[in-house]
N, C-alpha and C. Protein backbone atom coordinates (compact mmCIF):
# COMPACT_ATOMS: atom_id res chain seq x y z
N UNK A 1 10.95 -21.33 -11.48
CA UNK A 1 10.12 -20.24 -11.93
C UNK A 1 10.54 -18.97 -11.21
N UNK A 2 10.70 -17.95 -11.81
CA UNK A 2 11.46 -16.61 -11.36
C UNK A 2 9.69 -15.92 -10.83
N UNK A 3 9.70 -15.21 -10.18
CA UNK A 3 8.45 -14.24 -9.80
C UNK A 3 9.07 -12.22 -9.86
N UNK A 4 8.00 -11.99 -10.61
CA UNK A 4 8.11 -10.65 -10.68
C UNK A 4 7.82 -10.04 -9.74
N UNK A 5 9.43 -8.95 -9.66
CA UNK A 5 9.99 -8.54 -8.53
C UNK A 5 9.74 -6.31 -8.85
N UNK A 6 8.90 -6.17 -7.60
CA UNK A 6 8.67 -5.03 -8.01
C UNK A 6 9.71 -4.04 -6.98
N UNK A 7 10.16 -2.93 -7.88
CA UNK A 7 10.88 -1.96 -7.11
C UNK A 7 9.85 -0.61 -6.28
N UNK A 8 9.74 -0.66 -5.21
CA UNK A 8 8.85 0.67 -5.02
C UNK A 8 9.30 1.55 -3.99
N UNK A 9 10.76 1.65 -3.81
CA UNK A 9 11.58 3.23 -4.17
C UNK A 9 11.77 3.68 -5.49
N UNK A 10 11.74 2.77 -7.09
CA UNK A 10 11.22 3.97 -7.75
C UNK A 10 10.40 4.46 -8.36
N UNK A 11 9.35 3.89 -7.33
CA UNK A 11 8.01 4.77 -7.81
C UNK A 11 7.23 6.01 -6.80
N UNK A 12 7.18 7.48 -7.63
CA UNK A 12 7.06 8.20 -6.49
C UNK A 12 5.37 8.29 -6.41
N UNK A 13 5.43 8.70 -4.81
CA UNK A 13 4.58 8.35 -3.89
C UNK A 13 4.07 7.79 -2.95
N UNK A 14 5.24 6.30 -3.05
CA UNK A 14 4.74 5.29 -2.26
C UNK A 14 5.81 6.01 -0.81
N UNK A 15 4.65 5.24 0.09
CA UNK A 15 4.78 5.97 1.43
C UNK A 15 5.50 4.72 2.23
N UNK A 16 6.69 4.60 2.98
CA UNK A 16 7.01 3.33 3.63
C UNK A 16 6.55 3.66 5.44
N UNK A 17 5.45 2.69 5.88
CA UNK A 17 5.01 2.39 7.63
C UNK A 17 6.41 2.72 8.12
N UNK A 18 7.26 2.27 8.13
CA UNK A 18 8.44 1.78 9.10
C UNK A 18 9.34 1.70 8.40
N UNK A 19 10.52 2.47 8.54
CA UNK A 19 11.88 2.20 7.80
C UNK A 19 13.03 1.54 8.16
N UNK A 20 12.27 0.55 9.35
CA UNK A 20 13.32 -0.75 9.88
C UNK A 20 12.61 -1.62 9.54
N UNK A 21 11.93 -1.92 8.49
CA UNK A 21 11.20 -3.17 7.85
C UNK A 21 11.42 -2.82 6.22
N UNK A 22 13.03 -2.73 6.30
CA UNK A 22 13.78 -2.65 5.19
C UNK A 22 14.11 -3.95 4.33
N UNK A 23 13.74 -4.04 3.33
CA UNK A 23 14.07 -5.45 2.85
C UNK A 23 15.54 -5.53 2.16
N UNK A 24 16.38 -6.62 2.23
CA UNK A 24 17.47 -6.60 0.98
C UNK A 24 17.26 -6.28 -0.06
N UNK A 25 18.21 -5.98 -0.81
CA UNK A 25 18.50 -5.37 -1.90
C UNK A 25 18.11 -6.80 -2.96
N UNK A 26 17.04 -7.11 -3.85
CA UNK A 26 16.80 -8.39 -4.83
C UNK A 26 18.15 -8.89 -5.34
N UNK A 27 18.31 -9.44 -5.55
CA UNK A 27 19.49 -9.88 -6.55
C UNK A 27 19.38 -10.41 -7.39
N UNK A 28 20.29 -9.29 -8.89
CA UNK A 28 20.15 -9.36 -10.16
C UNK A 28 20.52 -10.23 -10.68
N UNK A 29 19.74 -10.79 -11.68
CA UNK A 29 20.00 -11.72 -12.77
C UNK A 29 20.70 -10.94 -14.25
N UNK A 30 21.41 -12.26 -14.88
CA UNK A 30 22.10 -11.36 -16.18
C UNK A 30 20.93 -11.75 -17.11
N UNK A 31 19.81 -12.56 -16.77
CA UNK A 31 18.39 -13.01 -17.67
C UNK A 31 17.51 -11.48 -17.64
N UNK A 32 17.87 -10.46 -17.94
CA UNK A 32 16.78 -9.51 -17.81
C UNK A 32 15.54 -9.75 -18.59
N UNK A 33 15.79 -10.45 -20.34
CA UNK A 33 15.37 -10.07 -21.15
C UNK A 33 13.88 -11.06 -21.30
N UNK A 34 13.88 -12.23 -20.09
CA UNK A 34 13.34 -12.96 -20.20
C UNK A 34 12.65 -13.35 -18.74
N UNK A 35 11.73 -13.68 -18.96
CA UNK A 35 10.28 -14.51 -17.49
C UNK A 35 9.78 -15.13 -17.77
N UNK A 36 9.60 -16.29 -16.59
CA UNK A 36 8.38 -17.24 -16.67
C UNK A 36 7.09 -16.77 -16.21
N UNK A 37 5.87 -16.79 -16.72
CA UNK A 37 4.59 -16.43 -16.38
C UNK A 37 3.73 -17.51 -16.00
N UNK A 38 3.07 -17.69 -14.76
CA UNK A 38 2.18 -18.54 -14.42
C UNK A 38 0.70 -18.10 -14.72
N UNK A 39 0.43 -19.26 -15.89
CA UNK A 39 -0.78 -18.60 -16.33
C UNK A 39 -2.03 -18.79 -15.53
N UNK A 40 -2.95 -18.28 -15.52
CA UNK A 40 -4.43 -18.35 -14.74
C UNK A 40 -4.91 -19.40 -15.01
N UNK A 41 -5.55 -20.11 -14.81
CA UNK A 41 -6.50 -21.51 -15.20
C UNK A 41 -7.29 -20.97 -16.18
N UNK A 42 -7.46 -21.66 -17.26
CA UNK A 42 -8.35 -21.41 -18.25
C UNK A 42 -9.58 -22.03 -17.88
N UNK A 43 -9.97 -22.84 -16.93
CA UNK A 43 -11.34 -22.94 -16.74
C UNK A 43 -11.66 -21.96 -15.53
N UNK A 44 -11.14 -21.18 -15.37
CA UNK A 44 -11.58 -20.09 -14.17
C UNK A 44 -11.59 -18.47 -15.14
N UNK A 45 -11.43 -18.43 -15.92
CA UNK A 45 -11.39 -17.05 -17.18
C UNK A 45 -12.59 -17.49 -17.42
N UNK A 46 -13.72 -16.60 -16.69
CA UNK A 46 -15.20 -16.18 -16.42
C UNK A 46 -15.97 -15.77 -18.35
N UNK A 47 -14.54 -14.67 -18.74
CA UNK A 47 -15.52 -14.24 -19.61
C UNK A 47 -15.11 -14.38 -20.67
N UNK A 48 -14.00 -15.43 -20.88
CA UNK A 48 -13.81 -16.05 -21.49
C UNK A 48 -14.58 -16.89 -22.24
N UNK A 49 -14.29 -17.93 -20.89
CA UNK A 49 -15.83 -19.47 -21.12
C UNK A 49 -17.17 -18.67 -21.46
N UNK A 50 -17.80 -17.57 -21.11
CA UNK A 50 -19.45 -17.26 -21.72
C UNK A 50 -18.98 -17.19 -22.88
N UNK A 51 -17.75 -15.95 -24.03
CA UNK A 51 -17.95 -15.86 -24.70
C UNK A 51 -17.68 -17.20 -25.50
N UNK A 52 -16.72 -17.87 -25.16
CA UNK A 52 -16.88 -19.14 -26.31
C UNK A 52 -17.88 -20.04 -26.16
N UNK A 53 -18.77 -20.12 -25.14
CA UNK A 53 -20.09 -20.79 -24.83
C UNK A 53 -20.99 -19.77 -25.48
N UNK A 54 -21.18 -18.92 -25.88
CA UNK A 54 -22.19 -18.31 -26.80
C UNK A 54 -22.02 -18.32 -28.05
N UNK A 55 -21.04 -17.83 -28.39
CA UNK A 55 -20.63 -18.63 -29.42
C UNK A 55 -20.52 -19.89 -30.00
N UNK A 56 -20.27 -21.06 -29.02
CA UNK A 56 -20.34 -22.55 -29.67
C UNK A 56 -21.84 -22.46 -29.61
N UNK A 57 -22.79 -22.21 -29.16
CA UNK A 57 -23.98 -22.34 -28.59
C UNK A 57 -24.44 -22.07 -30.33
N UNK A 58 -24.22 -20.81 -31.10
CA UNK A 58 -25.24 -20.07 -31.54
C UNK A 58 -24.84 -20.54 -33.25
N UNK A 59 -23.30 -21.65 -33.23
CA UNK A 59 -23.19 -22.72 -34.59
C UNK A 59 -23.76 -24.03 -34.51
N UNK A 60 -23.95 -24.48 -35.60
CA UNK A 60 -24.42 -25.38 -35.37
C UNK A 60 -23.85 -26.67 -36.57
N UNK A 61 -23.57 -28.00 -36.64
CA UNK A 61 -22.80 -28.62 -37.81
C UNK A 61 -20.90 -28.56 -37.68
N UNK A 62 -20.94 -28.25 -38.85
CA UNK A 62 -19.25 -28.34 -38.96
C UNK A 62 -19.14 -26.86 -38.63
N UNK A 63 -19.56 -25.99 -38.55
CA UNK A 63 -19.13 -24.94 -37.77
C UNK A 63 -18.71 -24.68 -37.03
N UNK A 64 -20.08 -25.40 -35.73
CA UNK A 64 -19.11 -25.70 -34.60
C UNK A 64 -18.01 -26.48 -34.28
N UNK A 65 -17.76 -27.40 -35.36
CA UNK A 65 -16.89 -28.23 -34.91
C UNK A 65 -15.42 -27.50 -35.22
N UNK A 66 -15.72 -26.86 -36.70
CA UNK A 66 -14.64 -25.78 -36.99
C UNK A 66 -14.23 -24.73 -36.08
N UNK A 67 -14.98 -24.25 -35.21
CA UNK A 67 -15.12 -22.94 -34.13
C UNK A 67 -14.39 -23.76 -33.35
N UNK A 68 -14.61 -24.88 -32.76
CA UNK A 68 -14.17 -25.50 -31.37
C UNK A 68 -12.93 -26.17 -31.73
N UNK A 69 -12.09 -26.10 -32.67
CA UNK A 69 -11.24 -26.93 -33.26
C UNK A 69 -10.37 -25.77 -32.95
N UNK A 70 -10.55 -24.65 -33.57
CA UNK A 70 -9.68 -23.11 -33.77
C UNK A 70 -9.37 -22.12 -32.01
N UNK A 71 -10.11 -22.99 -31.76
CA UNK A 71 -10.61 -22.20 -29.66
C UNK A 71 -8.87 -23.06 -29.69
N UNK A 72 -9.63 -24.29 -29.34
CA UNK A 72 -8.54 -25.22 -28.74
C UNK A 72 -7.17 -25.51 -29.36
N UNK A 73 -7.17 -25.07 -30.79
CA UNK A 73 -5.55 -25.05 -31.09
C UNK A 73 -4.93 -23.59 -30.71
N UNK A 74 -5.86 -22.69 -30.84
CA UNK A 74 -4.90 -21.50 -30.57
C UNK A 74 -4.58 -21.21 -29.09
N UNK A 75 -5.88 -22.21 -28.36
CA UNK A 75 -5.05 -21.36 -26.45
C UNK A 75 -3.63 -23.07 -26.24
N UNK A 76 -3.52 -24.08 -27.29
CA UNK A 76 -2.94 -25.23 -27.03
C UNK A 76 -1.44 -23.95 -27.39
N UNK A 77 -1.76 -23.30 -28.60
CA UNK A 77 -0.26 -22.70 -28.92
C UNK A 77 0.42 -21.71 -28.28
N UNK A 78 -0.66 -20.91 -27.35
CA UNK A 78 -0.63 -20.09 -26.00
C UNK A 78 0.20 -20.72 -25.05
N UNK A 79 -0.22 -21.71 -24.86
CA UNK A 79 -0.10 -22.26 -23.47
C UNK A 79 1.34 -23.18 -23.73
N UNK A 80 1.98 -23.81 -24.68
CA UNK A 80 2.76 -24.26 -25.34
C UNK A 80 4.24 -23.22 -25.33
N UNK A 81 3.58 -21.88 -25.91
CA UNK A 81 4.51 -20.71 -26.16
C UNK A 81 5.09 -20.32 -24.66
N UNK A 82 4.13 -20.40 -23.48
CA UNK A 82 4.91 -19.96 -22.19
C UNK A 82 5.16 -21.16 -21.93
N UNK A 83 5.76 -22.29 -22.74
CA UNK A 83 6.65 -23.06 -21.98
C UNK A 83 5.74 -24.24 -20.64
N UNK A 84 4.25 -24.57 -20.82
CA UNK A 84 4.05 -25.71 -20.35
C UNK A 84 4.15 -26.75 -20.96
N UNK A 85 4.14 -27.93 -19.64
CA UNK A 85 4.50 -29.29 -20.03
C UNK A 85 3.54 -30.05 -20.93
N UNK A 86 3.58 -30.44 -21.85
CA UNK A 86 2.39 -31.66 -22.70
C UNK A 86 0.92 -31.71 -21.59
N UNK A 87 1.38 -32.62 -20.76
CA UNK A 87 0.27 -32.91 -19.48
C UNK A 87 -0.48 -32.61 -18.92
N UNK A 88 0.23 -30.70 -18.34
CA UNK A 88 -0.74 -30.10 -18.01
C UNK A 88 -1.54 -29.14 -18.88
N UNK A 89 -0.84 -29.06 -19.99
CA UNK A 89 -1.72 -28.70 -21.58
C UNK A 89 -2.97 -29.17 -21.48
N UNK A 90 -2.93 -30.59 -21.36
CA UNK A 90 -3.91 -31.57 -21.70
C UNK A 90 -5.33 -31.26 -20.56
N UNK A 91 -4.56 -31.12 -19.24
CA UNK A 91 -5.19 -30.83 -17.96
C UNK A 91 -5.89 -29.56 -18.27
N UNK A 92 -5.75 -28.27 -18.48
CA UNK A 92 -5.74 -27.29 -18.81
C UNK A 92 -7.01 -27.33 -19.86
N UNK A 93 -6.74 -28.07 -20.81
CA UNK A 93 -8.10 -27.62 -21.99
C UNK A 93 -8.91 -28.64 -21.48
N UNK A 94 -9.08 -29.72 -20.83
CA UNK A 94 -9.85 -30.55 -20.56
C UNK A 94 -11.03 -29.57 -19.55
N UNK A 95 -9.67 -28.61 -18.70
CA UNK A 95 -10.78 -28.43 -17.56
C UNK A 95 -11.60 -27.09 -18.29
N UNK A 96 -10.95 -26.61 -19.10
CA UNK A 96 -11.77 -25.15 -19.95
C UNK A 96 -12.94 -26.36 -20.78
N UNK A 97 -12.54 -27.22 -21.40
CA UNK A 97 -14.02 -28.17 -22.39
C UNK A 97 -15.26 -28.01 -21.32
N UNK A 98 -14.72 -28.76 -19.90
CA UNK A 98 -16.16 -29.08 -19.01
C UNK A 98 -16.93 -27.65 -18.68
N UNK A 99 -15.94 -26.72 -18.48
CA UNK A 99 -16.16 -25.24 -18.16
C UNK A 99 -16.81 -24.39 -18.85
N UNK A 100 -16.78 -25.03 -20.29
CA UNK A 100 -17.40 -24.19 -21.77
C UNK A 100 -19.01 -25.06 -21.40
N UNK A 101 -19.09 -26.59 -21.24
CA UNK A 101 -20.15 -27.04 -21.73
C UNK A 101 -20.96 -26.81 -20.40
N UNK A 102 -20.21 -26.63 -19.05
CA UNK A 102 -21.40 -26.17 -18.01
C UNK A 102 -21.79 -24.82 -18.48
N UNK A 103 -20.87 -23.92 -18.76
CA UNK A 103 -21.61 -22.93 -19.27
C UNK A 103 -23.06 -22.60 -20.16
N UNK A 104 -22.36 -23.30 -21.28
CA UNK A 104 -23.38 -23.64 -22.43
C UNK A 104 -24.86 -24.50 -21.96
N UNK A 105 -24.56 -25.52 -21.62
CA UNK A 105 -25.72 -26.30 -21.38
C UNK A 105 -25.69 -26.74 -19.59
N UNK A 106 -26.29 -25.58 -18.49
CA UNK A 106 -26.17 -25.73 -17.54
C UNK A 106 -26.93 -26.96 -16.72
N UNK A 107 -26.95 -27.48 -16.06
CA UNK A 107 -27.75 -28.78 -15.58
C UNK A 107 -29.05 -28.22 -15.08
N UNK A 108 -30.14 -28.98 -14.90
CA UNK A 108 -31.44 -28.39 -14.56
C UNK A 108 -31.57 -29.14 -13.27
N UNK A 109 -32.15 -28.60 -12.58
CA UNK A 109 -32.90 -29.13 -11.42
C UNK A 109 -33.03 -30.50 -11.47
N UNK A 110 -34.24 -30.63 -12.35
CA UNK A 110 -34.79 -32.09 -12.35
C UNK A 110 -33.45 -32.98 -13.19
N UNK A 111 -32.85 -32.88 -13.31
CA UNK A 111 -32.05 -33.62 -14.74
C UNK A 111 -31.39 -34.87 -13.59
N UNK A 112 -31.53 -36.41 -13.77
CA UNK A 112 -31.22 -37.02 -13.10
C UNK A 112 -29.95 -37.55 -12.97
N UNK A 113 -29.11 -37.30 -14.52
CA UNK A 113 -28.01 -37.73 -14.51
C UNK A 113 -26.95 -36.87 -13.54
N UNK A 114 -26.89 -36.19 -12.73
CA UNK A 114 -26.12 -35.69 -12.14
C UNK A 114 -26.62 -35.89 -10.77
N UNK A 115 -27.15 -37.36 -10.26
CA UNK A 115 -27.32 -37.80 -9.37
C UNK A 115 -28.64 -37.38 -8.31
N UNK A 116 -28.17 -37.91 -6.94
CA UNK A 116 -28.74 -37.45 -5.91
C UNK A 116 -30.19 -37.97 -5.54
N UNK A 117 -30.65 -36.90 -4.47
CA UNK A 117 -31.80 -38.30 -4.29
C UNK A 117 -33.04 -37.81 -5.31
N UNK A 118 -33.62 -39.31 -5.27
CA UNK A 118 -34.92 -38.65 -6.12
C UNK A 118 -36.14 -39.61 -5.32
């Protein structure tokens, strides 16, 4: 995985502390035209998960099932397009599903199935 490499001699303004904490010069690739991007966790995209948790929330029937069918193929073809593996695809929407339905239907206090003492 390549990481984006920023130049900031040419951007004006920037001020350098110390000009013996000179770094080497990067070294160029003939790949300009192309990067790998490490995407964010889709169960950590905050406003994401509300909006598709308000949304699944507010269908109801084959709607939702149609709504939740169209979520999950289009971030599968996202996530596919930058080049992840099958696996962690799988990892990935599994952990956005639990992330949508804590959203949606948060646990209550009293609710026993999520353990603990009673």
């Amino acid at each position: 995985m390549r990481q984006l490499e920023l130049d900031f001699d040419s951007i004006p303004g920037v001020v350098r502390l110390s000009p013996y904490l000179q770094r080497p010069a990067p070294k160029r690739s003939g790949n300009r035209g192309c990067a790998n991007i490490a995407a964010f966790p889709l169960s950590r995209q905050r406003a994401t998960i509300q909006k598709v948790a308000l949304r699944f929330k507010s269908k109801r029937g084959k709607k939702r099932l149609s709504f939740w069918q169209e979520i999950i193929a289009e971030m599968r073809r996202q996530l596919e397009g930058i080049g992840m593996p099958h696996a962690s695809i799988q990892r990935e929407l599994i952990a956005f599903r639990d992330a949508v339905e804590r959203e949606a239907y948060p646990p209550r206090d009293d609710d026993s199935r999520y353990g603990g003492a009673t």
